[in-house]
Protein backbone atom coordinates (compact mmCIF):
# COMPACT_ATOMS: atom_id res chain seq x y z
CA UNK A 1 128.44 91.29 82.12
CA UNK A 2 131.13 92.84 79.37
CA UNK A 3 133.70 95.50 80.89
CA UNK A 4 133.29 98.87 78.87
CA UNK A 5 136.69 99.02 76.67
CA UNK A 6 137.22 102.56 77.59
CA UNK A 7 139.19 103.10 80.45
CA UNK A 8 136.89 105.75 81.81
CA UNK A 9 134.52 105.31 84.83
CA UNK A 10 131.11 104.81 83.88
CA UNK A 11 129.30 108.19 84.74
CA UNK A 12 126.18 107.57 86.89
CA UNK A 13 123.19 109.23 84.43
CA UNK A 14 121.10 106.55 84.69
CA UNK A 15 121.08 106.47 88.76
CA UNK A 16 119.76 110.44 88.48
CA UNK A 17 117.15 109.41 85.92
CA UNK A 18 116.13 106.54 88.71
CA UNK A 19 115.38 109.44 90.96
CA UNK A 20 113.24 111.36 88.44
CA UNK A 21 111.62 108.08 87.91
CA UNK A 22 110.66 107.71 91.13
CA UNK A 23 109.44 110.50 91.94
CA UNK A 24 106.86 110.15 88.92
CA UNK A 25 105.52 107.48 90.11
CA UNK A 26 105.52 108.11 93.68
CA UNK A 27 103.53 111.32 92.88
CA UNK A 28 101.51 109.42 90.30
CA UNK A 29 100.19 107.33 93.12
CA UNK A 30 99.41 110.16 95.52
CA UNK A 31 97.38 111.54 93.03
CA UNK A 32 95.53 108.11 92.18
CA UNK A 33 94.77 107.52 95.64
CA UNK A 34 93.83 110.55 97.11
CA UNK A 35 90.17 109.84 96.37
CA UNK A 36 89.84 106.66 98.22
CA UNK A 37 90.69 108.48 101.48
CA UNK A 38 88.44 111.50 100.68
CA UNK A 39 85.68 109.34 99.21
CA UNK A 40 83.48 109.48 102.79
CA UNK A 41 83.45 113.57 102.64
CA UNK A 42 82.56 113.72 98.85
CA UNK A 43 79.77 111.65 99.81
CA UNK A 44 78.80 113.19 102.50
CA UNK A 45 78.60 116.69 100.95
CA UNK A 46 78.14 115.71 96.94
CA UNK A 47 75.18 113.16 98.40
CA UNK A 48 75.99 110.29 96.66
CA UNK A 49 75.52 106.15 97.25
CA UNK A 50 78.39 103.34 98.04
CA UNK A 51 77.42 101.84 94.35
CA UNK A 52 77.61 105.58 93.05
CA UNK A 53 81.19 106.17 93.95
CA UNK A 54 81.92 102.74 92.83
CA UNK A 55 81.11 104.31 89.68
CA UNK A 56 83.33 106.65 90.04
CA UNK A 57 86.18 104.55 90.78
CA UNK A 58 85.23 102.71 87.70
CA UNK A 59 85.55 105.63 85.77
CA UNK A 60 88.98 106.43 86.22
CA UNK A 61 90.06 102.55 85.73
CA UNK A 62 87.80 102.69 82.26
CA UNK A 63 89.50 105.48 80.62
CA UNK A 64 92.95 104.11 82.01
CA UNK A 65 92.44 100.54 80.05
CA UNK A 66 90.53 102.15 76.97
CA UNK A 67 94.13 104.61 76.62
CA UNK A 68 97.41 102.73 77.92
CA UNK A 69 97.68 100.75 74.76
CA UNK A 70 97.48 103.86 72.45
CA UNK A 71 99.79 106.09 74.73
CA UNK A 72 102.16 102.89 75.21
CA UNK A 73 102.44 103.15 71.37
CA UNK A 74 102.77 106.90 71.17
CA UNK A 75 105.88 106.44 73.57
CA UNK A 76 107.27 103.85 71.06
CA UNK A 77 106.75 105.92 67.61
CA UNK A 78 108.11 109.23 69.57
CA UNK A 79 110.02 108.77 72.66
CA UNK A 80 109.00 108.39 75.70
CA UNK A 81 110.40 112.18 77.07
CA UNK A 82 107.66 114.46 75.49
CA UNK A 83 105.08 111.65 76.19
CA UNK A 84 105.62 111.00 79.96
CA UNK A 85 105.81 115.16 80.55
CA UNK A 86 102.40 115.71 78.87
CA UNK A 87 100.87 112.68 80.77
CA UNK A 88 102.25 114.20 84.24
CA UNK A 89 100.55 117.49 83.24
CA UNK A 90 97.59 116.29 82.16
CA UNK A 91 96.60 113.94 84.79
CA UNK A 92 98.07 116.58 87.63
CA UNK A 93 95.00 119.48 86.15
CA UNK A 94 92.80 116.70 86.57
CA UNK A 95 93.67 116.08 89.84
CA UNK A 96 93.22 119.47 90.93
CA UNK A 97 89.78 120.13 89.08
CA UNK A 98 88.49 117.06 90.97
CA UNK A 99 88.13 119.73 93.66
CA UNK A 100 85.54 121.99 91.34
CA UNK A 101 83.09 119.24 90.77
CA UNK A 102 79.93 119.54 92.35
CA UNK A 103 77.98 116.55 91.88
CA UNK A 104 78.07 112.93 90.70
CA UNK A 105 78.12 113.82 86.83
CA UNK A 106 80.97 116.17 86.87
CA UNK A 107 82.78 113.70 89.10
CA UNK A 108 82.51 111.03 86.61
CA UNK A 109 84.02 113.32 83.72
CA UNK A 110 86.69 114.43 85.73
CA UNK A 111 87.61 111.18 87.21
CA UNK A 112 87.82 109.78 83.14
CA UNK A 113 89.50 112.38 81.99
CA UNK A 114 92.14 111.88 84.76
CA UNK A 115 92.46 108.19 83.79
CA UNK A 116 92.70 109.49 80.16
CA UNK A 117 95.51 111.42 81.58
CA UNK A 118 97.32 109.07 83.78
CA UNK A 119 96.92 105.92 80.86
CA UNK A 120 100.73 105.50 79.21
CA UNK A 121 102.71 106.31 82.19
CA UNK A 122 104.30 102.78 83.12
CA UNK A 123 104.55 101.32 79.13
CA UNK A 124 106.75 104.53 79.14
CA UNK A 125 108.70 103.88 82.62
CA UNK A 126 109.30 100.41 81.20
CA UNK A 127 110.11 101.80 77.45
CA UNK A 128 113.20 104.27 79.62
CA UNK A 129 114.09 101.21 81.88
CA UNK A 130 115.21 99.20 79.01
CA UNK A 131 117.07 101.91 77.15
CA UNK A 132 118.79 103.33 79.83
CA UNK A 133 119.82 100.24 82.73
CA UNK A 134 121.73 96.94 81.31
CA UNK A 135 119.86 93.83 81.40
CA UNK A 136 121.00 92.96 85.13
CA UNK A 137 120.27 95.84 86.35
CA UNK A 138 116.87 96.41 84.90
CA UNK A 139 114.60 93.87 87.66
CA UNK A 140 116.41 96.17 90.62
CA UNK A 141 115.03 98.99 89.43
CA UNK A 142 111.81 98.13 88.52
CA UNK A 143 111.15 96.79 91.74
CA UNK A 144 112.17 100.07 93.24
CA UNK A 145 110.63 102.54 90.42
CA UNK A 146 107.22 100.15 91.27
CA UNK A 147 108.33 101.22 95.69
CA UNK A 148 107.67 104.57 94.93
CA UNK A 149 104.80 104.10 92.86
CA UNK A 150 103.36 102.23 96.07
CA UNK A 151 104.89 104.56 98.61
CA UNK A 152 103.00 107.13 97.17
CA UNK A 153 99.94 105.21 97.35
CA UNK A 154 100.61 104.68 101.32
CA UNK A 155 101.49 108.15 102.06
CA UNK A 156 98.27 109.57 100.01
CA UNK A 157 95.69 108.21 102.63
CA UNK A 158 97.36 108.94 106.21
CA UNK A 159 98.60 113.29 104.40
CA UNK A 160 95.15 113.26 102.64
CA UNK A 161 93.39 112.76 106.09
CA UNK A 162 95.36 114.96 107.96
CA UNK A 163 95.01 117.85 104.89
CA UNK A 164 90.89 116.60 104.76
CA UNK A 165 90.81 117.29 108.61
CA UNK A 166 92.28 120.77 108.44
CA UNK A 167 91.29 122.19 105.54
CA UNK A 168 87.87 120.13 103.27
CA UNK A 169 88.74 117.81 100.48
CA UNK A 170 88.76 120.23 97.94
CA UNK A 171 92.53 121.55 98.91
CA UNK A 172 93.38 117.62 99.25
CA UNK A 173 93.27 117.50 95.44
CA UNK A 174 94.56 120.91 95.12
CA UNK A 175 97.67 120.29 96.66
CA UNK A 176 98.31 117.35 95.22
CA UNK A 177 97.44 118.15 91.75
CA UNK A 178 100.35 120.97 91.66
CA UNK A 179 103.27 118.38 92.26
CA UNK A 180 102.87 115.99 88.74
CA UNK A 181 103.31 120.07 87.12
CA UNK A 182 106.66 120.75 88.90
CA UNK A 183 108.33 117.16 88.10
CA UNK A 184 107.22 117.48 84.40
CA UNK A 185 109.10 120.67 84.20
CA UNK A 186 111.86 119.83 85.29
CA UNK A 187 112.39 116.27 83.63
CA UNK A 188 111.47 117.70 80.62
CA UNK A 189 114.61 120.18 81.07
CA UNK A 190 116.81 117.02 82.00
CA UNK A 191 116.01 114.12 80.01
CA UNK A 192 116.71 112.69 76.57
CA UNK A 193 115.27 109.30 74.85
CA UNK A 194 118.35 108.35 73.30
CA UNK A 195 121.56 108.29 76.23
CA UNK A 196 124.07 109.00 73.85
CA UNK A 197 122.66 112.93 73.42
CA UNK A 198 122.65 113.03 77.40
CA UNK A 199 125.68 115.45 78.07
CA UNK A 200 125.83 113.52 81.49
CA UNK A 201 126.07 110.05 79.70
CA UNK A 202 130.09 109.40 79.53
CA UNK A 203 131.51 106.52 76.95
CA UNK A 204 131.69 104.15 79.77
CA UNK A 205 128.30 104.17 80.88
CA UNK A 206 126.82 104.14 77.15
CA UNK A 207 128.25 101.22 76.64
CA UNK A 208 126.55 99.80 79.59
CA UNK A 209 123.44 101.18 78.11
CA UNK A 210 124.11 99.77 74.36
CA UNK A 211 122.04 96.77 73.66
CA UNK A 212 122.16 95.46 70.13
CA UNK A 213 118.31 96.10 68.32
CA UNK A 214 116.91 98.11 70.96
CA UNK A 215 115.77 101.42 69.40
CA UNK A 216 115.18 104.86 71.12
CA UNK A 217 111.38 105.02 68.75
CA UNK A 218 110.27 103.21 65.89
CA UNK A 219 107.39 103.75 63.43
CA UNK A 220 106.73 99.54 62.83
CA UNK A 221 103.27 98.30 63.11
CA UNK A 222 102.11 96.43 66.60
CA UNK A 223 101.91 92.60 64.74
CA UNK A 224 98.53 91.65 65.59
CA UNK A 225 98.73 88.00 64.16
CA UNK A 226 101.97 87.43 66.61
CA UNK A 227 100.20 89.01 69.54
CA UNK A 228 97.27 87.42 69.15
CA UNK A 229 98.69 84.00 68.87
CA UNK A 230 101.24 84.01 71.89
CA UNK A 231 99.92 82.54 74.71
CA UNK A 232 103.05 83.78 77.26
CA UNK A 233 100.51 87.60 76.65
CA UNK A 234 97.45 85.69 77.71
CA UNK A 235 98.71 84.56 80.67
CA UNK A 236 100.81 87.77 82.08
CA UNK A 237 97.43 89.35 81.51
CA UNK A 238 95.05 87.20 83.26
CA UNK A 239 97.91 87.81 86.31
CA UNK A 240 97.56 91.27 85.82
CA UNK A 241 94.18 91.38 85.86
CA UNK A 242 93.80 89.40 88.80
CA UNK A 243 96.38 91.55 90.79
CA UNK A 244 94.62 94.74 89.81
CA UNK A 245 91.47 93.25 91.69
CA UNK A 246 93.10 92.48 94.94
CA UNK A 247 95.09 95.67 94.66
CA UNK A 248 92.44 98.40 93.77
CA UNK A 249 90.24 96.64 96.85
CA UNK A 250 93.15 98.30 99.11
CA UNK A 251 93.69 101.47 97.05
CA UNK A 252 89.99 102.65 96.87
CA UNK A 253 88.04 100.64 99.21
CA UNK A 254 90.19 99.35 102.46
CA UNK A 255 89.56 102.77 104.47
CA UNK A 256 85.62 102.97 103.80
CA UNK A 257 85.73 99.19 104.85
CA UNK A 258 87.96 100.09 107.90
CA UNK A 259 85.23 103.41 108.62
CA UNK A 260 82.00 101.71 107.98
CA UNK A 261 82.88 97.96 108.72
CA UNK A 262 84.81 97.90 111.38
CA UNK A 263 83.86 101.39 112.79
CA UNK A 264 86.67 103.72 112.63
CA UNK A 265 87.13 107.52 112.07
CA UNK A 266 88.66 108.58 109.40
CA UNK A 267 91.83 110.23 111.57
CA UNK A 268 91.99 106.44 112.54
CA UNK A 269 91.60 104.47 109.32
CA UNK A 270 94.37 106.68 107.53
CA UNK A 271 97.32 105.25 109.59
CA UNK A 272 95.89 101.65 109.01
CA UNK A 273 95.28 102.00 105.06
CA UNK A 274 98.95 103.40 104.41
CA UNK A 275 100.24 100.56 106.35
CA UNK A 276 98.79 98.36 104.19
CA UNK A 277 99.55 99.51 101.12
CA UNK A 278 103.35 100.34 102.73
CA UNK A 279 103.30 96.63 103.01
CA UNK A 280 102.77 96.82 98.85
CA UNK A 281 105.68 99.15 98.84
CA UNK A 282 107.86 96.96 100.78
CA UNK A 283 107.15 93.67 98.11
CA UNK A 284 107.96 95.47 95.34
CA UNK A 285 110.95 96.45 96.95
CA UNK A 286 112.25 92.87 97.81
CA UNK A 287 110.78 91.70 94.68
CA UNK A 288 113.07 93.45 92.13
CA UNK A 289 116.06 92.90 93.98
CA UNK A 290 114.38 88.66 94.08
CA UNK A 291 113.71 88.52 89.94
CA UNK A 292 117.74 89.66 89.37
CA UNK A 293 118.61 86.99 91.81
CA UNK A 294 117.17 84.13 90.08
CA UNK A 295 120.44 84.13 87.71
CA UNK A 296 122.11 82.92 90.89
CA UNK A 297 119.94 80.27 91.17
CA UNK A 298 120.87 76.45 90.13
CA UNK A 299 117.26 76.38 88.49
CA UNK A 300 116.47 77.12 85.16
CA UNK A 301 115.64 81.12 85.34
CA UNK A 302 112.01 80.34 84.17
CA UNK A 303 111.24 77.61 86.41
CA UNK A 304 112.04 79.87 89.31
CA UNK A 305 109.99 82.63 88.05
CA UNK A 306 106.82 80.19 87.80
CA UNK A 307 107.45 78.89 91.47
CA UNK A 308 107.84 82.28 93.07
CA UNK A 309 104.66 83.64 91.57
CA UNK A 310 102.47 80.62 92.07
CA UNK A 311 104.24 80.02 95.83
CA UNK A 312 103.41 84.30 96.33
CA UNK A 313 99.86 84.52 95.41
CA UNK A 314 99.19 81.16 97.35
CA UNK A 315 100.58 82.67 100.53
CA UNK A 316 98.66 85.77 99.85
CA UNK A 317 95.30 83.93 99.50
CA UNK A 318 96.30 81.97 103.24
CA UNK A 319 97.26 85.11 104.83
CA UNK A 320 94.19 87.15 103.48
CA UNK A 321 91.76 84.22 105.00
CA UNK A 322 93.58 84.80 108.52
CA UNK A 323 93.16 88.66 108.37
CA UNK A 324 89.54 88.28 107.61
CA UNK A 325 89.42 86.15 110.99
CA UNK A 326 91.01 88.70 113.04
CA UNK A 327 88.62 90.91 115.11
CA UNK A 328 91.25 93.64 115.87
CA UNK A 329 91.30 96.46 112.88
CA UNK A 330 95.01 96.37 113.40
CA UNK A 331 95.78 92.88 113.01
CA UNK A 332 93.38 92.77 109.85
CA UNK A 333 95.31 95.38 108.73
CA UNK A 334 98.80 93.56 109.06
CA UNK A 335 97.67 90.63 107.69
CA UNK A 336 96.30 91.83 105.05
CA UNK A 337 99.75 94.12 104.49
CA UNK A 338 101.56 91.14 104.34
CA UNK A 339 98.74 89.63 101.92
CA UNK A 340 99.80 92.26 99.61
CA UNK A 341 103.33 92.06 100.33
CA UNK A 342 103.37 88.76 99.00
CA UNK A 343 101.69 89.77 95.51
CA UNK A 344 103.33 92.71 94.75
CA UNK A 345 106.63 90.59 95.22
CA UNK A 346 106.24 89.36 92.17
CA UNK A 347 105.43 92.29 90.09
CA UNK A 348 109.00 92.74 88.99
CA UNK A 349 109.73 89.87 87.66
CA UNK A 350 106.02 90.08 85.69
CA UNK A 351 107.50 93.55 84.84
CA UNK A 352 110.92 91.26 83.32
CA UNK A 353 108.73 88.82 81.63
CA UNK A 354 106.82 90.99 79.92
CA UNK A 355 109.91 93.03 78.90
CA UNK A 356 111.50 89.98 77.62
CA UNK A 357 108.67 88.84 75.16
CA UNK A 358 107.66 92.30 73.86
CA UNK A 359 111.22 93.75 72.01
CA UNK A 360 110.45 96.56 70.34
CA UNK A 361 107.04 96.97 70.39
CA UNK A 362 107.39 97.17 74.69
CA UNK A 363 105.86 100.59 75.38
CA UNK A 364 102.66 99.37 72.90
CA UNK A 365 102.64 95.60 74.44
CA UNK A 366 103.07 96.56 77.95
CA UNK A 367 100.37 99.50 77.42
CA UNK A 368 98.41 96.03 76.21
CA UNK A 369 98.53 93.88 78.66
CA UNK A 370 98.88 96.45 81.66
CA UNK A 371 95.82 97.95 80.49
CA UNK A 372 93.97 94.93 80.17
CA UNK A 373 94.21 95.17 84.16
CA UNK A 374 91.89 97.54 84.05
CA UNK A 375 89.33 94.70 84.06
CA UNK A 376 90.30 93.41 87.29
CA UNK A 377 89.98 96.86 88.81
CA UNK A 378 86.68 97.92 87.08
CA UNK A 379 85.43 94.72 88.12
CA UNK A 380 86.59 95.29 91.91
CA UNK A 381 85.27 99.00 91.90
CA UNK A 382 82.04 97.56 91.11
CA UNK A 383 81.89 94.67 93.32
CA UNK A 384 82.89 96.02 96.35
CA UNK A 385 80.31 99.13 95.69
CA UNK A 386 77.65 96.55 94.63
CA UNK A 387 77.87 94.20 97.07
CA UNK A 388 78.32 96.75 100.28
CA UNK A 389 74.92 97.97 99.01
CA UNK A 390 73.31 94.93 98.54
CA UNK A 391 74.29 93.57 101.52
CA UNK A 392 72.80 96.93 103.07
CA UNK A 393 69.89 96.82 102.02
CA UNK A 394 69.33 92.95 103.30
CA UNK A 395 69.77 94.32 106.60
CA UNK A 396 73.38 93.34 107.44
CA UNK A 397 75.80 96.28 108.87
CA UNK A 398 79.27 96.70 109.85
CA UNK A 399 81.51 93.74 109.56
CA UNK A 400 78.87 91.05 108.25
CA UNK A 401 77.73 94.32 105.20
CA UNK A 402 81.83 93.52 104.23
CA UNK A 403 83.99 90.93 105.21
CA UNK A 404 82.55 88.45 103.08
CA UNK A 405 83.48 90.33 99.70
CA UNK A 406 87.47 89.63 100.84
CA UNK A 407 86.47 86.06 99.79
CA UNK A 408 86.49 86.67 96.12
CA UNK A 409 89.81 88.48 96.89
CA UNK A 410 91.03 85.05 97.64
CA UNK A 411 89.19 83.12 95.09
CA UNK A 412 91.28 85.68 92.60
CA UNK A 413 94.47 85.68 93.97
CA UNK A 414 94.34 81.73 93.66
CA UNK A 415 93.64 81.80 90.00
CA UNK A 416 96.46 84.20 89.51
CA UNK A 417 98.80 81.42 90.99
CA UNK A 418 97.46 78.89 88.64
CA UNK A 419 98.44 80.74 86.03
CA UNK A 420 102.17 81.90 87.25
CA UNK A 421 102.54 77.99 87.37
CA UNK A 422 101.50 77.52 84.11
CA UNK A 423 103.33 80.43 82.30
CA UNK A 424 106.17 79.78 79.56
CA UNK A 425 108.24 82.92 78.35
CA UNK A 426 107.68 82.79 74.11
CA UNK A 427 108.66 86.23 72.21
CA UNK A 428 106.00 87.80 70.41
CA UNK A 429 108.67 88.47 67.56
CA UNK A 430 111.00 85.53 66.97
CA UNK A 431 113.51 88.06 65.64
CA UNK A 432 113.39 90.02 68.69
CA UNK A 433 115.15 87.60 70.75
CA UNK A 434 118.07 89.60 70.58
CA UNK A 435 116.45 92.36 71.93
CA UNK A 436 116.44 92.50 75.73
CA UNK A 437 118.77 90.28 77.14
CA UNK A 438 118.13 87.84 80.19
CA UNK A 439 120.41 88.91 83.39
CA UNK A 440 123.50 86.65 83.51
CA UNK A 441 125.70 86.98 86.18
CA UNK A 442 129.24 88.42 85.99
């Protein structure tokens, strides 16, 4: 890494804008997962079926893939400041009108205009990530802007029980719907796309910042042909898809699987559910600060990458299979905490890849193939509903109605390690090489 030429100490902008960023998507996660945790009680009192709220899982994840790659490209024609405030606005009202519906119908327009709402957010994280951190910097704090998205996700179950306990699920969403208002007002305020209008930006840390081609919005057209053609795309997104499967089985279905298959209350499978998807929070963690180490490595940077993903999703697969062996709730629930560990790992340094290969057109490409995880998740909102009721109505309760689904969790998260072993890093653009810059060490 260059030393600035001015003598000044870099000011520390970007390290404030870290904290706003986290805090976005800590509270976008809340918000997200809220449901899963109150999904028993809106049963119970909206009267709907397992393969009915499957449906409604499946209508947040629908709206969420049909908009990323549109609001991914809004961020990149207009900046990503105005875009991420309205998204936090939007998708907080949303949250908090989930609380007025009073059946299954109004629950599924809710729940897609929420996803409408919350589609965009991480293409425009990742669009602010590369503008504002240098290149060796920029896997640290994904990993840790991707901790908070998780920590939110493992704090929403174990508050959202405690709040559903006390006071109905209706105030759940209440609550939690008013916090995405407050940070949008006050980034708004703070922020700027370009650092150089920031007045907390010094000369020193801009010219940390500068990288040569990277541009604060553009108005270019997404090149189909190029996207279409590069392979490097169809691989991140068959990983991304198959990670969204294993993941959304935690986020909306692991407590009713801990309630109704192995028997807990709900005060009991709160705890369990945040501690697995803490466990999330803790690979991304290690996993940012794992895809800026690989320039210390005596490996060839990409060779690295496509033995830590394939050697991840293969130990996640092993240690899912033992959890699903385990007849304690708690031990299922650390194994499969360290399942997802493993996975999310490596999210990071898909986060780097796909940075990489996308230049300019990152907030529209990552909205792309992001979004296109939206399969995996519709797919595992569906199964999970489908199969709980079909193996219902053979006659099978408790453990046998559910622990065999976890199989096609393993089935998936060995595909997704095939294809981390087969990936190759090509640039959409051949000119955009220049663009974001592989970490190099000092």
């Amino acid at each position: 890494m260059t030393e600035p030429s001015t003598s000044l100490t870099p000011s520390r902008a970007r390290f404030i804008l870290l904290t706003y960023l986290c805090a976005l998507t800590f509270v976008l996660y809340l918000d997200r997962v809220c449901i899963s945790q109150a999904m028993s009680s809106m049963q119970r009192d909206l009267n709907f079926s397992e393969l009915e709220a499957a449906y409604v899982h499946m209508a947040f994840q629908l709206a969420y893939g049909l908009f990323e790659l549109p609001t991914g490209h809004w961020g990149d024609r207009v900046g990503s400041r105005a875009v991420l405030a309205r998204i936090a606005v939007w998708w907080s009202l949303f949250t908090a009108l989930t609380a007025a519906c009073f059946g299954l119908y109004s629950l599924l327009i809710v729940r897609f205009l929420f996803g409408v709402g919350e589609a965009g957010a991480l293409p425009n994280v990742a669009r602010v990530v590369a503008r504002w951190f240098p290149p060796n910097e920029r896997s640290r704090i994904a990993g840790i802007v991707q901790t908070a998205m998780v920590l939110g996700g493992a704090t929403s179950p174990l508050l959202a029980a405690y709040i559903i306990e006390l006071f109905g699920w209706r105030w759940a969403f209440v609550l939690f719907g008013l916090t995405g208002i407050v940070w949008a007002w006050f980034f708004y305020r703070w922020f700027r796309d370009d650092p150089a209008e920031h007045p907390a930006v010094n000369a020193a840390e801009l010219e940390l910042l500068s990288n040569p081609g990277t541009t604060v919005r553009h108005h270019d057209r997404i090149p189909w042909r190029a996207v279409l053609g590069n392979r490097s795309l169809y691989l991140l997104a068959v990983i991304m898809i198959c990670s969204a499967f294993n993941s959304y089985v935690y986020l909306s279905w692991f407590s009713n699987y801990l309630q109704k298959g192995r028997g807990l209350e709900q005060i009991e499978a709160g705890p369990l559910t945040s501690l697995v998807l803490f466990g999330s929070g803790v690979g991304m963690f290690l996993g940012g600060f794992v895809a800026d180490g690989f320039a210390w490595f005596r490996w060839p940077i990409p060779l690295a990458r496509r033995l830590f993903g394939a050697s991840a999703f293969l130990a996640a697969a092993a240690l899912l299979y033992l959890g699903m062996q385990c007849e304690s709730p708690l031990a299922t629930s650390l194994f499969a905490a360290l399942s997802i560990l493993t996975t999310t790992a490596t999210l990071a340094t898909w986060w780097a890849c796909i940075t990489e290969i996308s230049g300019k057109h990152l907030g529209a490409l990552f909205g792309l193939v992001n979004g296109v995880g939206f399969l995996g998740a519709f797919s595992s909102q569906f199964f999970f509903g489908w199969f709980a009721n079909y193996r219902g109505n053979l006659g099978y309760t408790g453990r046998e109605q559910w622990d065999p689904a976890f199989y096609a969790c393993i089935a998936v998260l060995l595909l997704a390690g095939g294809c981390w072993a087969c990936y190759v890093s090509r640039p959409v653009l051949k000119d955009d090489n220049h663009e974001i810059q592989t970490p190099q060490i000092s």
